[in-house]
C-alpha atoms as a PDB file:
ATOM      1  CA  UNK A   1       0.000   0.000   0.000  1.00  0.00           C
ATOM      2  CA  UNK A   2       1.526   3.516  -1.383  1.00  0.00           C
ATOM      3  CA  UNK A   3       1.297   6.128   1.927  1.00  0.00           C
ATOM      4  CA  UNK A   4      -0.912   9.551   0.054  1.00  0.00           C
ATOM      5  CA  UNK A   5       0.013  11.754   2.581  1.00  0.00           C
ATOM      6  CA  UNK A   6      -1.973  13.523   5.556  1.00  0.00           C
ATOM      7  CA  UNK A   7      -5.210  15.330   4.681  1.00  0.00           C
ATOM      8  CA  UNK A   8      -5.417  18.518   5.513  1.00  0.00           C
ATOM      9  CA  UNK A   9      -8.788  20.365   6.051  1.00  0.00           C
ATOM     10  CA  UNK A  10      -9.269  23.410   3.480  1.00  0.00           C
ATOM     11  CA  UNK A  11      -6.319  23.230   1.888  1.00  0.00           C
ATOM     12  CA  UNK A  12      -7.820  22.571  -1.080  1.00  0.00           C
ATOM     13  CA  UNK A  13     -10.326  25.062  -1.631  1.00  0.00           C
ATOM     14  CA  UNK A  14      -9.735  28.487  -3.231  1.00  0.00           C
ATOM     15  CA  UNK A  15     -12.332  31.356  -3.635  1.00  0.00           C
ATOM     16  CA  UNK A  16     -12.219  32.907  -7.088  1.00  0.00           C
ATOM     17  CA  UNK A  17     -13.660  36.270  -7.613  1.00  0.00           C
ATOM     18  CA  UNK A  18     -17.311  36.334  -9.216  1.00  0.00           C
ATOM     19  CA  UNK A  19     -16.327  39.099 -11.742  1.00  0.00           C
ATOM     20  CA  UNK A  20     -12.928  38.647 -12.836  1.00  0.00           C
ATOM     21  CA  UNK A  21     -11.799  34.795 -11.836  1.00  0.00           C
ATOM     22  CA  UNK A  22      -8.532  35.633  -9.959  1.00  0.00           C
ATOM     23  CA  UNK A  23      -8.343  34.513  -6.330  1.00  0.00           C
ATOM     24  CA  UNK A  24     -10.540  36.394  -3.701  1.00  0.00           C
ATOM     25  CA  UNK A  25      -9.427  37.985  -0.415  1.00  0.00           C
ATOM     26  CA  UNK A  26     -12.216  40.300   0.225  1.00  0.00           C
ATOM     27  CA  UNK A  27     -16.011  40.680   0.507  1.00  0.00           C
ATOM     28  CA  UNK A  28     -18.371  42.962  -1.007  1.00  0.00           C
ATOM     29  CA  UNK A  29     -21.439  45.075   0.599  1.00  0.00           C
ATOM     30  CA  UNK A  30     -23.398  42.175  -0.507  1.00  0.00           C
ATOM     31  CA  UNK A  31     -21.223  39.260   1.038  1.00  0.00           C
ATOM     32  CA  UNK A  32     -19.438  37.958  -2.325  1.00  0.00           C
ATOM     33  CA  UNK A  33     -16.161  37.090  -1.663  1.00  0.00           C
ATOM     34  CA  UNK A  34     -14.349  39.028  -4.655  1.00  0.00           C
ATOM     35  CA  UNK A  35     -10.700  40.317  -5.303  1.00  0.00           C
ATOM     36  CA  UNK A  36      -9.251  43.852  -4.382  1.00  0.00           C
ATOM     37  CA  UNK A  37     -10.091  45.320  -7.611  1.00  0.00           C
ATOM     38  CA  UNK A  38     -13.951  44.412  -6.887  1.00  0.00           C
ATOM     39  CA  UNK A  39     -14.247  45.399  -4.033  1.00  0.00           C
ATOM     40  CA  UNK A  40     -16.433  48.211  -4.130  1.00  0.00           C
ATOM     41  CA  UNK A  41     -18.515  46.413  -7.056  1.00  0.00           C
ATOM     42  CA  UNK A  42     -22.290  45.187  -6.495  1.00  0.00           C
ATOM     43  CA  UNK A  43     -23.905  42.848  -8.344  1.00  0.00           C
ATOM     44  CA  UNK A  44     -27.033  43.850 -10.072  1.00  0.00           C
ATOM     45  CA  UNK A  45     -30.399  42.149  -9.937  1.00  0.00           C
ATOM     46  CA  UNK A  46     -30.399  38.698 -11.943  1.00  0.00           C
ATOM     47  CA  UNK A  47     -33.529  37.040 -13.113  1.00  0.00           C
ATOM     48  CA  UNK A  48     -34.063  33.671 -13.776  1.00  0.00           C
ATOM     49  CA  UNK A  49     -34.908  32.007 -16.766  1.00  0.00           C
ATOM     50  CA  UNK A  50     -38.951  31.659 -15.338  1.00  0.00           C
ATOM     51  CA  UNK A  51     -38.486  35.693 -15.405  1.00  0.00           C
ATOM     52  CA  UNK A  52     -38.555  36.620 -11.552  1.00  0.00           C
ATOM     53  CA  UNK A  53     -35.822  38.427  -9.890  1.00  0.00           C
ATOM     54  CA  UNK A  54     -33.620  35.857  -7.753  1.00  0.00           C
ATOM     55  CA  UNK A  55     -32.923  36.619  -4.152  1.00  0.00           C
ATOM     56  CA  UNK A  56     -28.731  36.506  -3.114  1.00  0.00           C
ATOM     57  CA  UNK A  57     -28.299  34.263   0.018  1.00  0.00           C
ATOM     58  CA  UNK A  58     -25.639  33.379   1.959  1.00  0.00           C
ATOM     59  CA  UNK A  59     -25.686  30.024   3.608  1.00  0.00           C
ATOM     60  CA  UNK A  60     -23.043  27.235   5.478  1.00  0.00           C
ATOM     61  CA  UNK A  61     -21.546  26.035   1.970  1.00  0.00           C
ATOM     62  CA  UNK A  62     -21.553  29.799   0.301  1.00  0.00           C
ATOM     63  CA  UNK A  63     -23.578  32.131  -2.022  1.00  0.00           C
ATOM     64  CA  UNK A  64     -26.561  31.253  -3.233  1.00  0.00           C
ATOM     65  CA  UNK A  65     -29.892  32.260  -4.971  1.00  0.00           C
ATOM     66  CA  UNK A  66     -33.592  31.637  -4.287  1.00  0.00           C
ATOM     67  CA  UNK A  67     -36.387  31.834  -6.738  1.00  0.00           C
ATOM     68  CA  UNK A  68     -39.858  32.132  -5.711  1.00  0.00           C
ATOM     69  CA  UNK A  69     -40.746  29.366  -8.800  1.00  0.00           C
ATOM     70  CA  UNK A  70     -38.052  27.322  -9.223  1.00  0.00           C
ATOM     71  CA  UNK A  71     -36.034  26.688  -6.087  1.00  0.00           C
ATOM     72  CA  UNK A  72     -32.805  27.381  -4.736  1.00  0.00           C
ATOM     73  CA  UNK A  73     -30.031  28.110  -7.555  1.00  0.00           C
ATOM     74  CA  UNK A  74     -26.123  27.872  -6.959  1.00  0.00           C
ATOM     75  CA  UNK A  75     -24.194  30.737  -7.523  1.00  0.00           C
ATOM     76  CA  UNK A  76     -22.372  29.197 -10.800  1.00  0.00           C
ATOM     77  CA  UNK A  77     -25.983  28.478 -12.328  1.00  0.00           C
ATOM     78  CA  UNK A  78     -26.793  31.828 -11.164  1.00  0.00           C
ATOM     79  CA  UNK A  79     -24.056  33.525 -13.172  1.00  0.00           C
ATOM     80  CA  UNK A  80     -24.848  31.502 -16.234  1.00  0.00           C
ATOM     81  CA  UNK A  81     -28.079  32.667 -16.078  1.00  0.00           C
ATOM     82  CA  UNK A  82     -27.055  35.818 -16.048  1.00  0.00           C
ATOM     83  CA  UNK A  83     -24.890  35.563 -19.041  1.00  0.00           C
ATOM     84  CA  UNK A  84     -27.710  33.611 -21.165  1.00  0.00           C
ATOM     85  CA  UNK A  85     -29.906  36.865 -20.853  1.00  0.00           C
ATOM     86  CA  UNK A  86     -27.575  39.099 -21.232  1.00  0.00           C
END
């Protein structure tokens, strides 16, 4: 049996930044972690593809969004949404 070494809890997880993609260190007025450069950014209002406006949440795994219709949507579906109607 090959020894894989120790795990090592959250070593593996980095935060990008929502608008650019380099690594975050900061959060926003709305809670998004985001880079320096973003800092003072918001995010406007996105609407889903059912055409209501999605609500931001933050919960114990992250960002997320909440439709009245359709559910709770992650913030990488959110985004994509957000890119399909633009």
């Amino acid at each position: 049996m090959a020894f894989r070494g120790r795990k090592v809890y959250g070593s593996y997880k980095t935060v990008s930044c929502v608008f650019c993609g380099k690594l975050a260190m900061n959060k926003n007025e709305q809670g998004l972690e985001v880079c320096a450069e973003h800092k003072e950014r918001v995010m406007n209002n996105i609407k889903c593809t059912c055409g209501s406006l999605l609500e931001m949440r933050d919960g114990k795994f992250g960002t997320f969004f909440s439709c009245v219709n359709c559910g709770n949507i992650s913030l990488r579906k959110a985004l994509e949404m957000k890119q399909i109607m633009e």
